[in-house]
C-alpha atoms as a PDB file:
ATOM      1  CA  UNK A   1       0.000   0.000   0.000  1.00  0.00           C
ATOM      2  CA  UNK A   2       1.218   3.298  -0.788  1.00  0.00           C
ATOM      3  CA  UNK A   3       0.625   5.222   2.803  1.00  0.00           C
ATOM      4  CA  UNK A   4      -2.448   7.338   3.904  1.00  0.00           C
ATOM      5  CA  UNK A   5      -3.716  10.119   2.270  1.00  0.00           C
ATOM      6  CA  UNK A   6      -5.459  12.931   4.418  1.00  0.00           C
ATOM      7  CA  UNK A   7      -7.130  15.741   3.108  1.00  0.00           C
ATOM      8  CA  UNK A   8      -6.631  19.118   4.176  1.00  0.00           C
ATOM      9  CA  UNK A   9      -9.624  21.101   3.566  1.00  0.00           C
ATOM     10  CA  UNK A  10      -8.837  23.858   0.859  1.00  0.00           C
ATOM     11  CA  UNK A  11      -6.875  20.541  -0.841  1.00  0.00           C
ATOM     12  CA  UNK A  12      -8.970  19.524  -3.911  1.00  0.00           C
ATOM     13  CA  UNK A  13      -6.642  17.081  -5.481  1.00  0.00           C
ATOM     14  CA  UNK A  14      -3.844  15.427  -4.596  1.00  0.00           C
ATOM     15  CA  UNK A  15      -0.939  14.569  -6.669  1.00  0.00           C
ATOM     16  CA  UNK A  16       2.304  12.959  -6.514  1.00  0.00           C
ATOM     17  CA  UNK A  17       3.613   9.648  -4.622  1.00  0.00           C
ATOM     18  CA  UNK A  18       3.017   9.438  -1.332  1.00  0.00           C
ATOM     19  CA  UNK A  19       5.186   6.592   0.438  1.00  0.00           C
ATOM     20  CA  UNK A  20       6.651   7.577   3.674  1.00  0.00           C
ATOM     21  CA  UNK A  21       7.952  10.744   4.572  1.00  0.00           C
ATOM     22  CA  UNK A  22      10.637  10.940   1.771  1.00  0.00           C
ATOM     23  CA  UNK A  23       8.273  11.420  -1.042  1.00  0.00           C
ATOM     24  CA  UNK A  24       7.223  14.469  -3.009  1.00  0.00           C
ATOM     25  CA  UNK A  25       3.399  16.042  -1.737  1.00  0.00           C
ATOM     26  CA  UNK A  26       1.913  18.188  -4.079  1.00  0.00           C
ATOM     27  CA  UNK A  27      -1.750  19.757  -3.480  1.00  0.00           C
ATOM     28  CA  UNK A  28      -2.848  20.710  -6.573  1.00  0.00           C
ATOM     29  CA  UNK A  29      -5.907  23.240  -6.505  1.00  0.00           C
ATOM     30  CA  UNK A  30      -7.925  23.470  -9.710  1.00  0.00           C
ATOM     31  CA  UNK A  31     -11.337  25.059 -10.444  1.00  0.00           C
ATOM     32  CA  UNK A  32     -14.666  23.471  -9.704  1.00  0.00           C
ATOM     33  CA  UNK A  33     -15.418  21.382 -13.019  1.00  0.00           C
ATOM     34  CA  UNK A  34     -12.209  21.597 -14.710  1.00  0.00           C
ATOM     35  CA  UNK A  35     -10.569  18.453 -13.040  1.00  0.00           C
ATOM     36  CA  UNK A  36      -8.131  16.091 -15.403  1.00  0.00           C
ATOM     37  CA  UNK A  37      -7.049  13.388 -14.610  1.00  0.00           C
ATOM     38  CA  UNK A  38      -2.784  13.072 -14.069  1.00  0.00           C
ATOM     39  CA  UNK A  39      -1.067  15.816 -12.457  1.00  0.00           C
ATOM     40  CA  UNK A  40      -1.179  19.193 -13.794  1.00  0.00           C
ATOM     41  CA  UNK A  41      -0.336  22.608 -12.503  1.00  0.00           C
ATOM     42  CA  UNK A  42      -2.738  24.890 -14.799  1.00  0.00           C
ATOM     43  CA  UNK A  43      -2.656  28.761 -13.862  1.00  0.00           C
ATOM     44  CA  UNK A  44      -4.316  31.550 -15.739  1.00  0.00           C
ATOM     45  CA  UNK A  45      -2.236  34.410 -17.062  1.00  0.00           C
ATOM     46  CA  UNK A  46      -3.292  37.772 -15.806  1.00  0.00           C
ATOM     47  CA  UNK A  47      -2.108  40.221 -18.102  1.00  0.00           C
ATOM     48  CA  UNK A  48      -2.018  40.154 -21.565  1.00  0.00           C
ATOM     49  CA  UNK A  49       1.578  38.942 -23.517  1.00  0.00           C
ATOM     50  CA  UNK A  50       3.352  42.448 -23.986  1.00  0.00           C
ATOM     51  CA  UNK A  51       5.193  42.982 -28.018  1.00  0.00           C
ATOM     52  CA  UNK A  52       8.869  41.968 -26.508  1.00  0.00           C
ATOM     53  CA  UNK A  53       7.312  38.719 -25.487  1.00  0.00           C
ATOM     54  CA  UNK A  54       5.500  38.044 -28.971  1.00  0.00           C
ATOM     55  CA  UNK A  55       9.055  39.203 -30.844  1.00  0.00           C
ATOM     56  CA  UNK A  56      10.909  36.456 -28.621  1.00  0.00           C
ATOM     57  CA  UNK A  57       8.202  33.591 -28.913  1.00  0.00           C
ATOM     58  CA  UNK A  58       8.171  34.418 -32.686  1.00  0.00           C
ATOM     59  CA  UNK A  59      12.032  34.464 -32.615  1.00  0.00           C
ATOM     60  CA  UNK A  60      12.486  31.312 -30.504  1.00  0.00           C
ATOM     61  CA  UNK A  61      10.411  29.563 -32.880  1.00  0.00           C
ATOM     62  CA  UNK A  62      12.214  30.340 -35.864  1.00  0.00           C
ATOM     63  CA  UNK A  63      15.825  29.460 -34.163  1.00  0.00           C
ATOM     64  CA  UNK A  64      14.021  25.834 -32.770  1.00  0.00           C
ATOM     65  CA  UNK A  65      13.103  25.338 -36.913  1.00  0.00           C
ATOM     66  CA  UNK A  66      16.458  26.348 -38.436  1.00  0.00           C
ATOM     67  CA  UNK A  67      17.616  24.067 -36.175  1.00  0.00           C
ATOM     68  CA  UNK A  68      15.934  20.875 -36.369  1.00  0.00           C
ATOM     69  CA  UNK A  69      15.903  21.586 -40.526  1.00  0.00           C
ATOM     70  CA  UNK A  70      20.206  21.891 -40.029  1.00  0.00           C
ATOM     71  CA  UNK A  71      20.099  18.503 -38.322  1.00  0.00           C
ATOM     72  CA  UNK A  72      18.818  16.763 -41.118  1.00  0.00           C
ATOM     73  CA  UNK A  73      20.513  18.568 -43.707  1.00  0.00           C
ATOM     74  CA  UNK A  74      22.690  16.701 -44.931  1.00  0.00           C
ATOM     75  CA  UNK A  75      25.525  19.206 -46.014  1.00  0.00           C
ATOM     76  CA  UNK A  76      26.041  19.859 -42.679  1.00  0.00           C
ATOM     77  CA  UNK A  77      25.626  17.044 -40.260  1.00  0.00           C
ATOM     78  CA  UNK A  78      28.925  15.926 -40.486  1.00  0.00           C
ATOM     79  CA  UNK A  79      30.518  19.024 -40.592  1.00  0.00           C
ATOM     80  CA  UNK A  80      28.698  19.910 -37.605  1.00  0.00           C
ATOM     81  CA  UNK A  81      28.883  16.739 -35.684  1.00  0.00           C
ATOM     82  CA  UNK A  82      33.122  16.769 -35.850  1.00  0.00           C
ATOM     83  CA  UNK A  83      32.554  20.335 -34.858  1.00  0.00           C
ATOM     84  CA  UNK A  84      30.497  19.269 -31.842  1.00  0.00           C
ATOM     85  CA  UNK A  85      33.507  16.486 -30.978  1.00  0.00           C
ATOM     86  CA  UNK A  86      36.249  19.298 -30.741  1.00  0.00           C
ATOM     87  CA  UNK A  87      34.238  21.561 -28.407  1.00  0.00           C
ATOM     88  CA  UNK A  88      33.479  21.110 -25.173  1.00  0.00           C
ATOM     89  CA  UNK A  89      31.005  24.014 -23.953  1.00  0.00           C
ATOM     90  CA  UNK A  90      27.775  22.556 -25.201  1.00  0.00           C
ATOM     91  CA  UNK A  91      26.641  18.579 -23.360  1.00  0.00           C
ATOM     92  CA  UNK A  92      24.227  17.705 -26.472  1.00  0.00           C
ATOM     93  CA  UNK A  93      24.500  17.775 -30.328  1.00  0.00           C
ATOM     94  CA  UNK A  94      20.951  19.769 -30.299  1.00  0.00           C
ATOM     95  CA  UNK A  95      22.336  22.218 -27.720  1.00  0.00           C
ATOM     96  CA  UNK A  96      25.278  22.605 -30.287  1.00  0.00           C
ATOM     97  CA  UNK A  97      23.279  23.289 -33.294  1.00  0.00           C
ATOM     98  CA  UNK A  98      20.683  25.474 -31.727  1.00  0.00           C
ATOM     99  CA  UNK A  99      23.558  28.180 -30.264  1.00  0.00           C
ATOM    100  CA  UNK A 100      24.825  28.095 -34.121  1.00  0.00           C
ATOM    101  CA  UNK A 101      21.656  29.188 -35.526  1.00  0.00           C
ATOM    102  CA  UNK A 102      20.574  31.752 -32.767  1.00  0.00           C
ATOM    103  CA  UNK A 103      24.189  33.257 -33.413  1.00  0.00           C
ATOM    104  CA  UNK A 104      23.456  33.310 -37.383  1.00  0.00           C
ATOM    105  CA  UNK A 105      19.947  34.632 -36.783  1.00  0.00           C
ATOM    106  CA  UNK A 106      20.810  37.167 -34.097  1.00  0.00           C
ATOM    107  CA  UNK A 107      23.587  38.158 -36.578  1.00  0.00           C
ATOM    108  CA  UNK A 108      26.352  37.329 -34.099  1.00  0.00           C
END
């Protein structure tokens, strides 16, 4: 059995392993109606997204593309990958490519 679960009162859900006391508790409070099952944190955003916000979403998008189209390409996987070998800043192969292209679309 996993433990005991009590319920707090302004606890609607509970989520997360309970086994002991070296376990992870989260109380996860949701709206009236809007329950899912799993565990989810869902929040509402209280003010509206501002331009420099849009311009970086917009702009993060575009570098996650150029990079997942460069690690297919052909022309430059290897080039890239030997590249990747010799340096030692970046842990993964994606982190590699993805600091290339925001340099080339930042214009760095």
């Amino acid at each position: 059995m996993a433990g005991s679960i009590f319920y707090l009162a302004p606890v609607d859900n509970a989520s997360g392993k309970i086994f002991g006391k070296k376990q992870k508790f989260v109380a996860v409070r949701r709206k009236q109606g809007k329950r899912q099952r799993g565990c989810a944190v869902m929040g509402e955003r209280t003010t509206p997204y501002g331009a420099n916000e849009i311009a970086w979403q917009e702009k993060f998008a575009q570098i996650c593309a150029a990079t997942r189209e460069r690690m297919i390409d052909p022309n430059h996987v290897a080039q890239d990958q030997a590249d990747f070998a010799a340096q030692s800043k970046y842990k993964t192969f994606y982190q590699y490519v993805w600091n290339l292209m925001r340099a080339e679309i930042e214009g760095e």
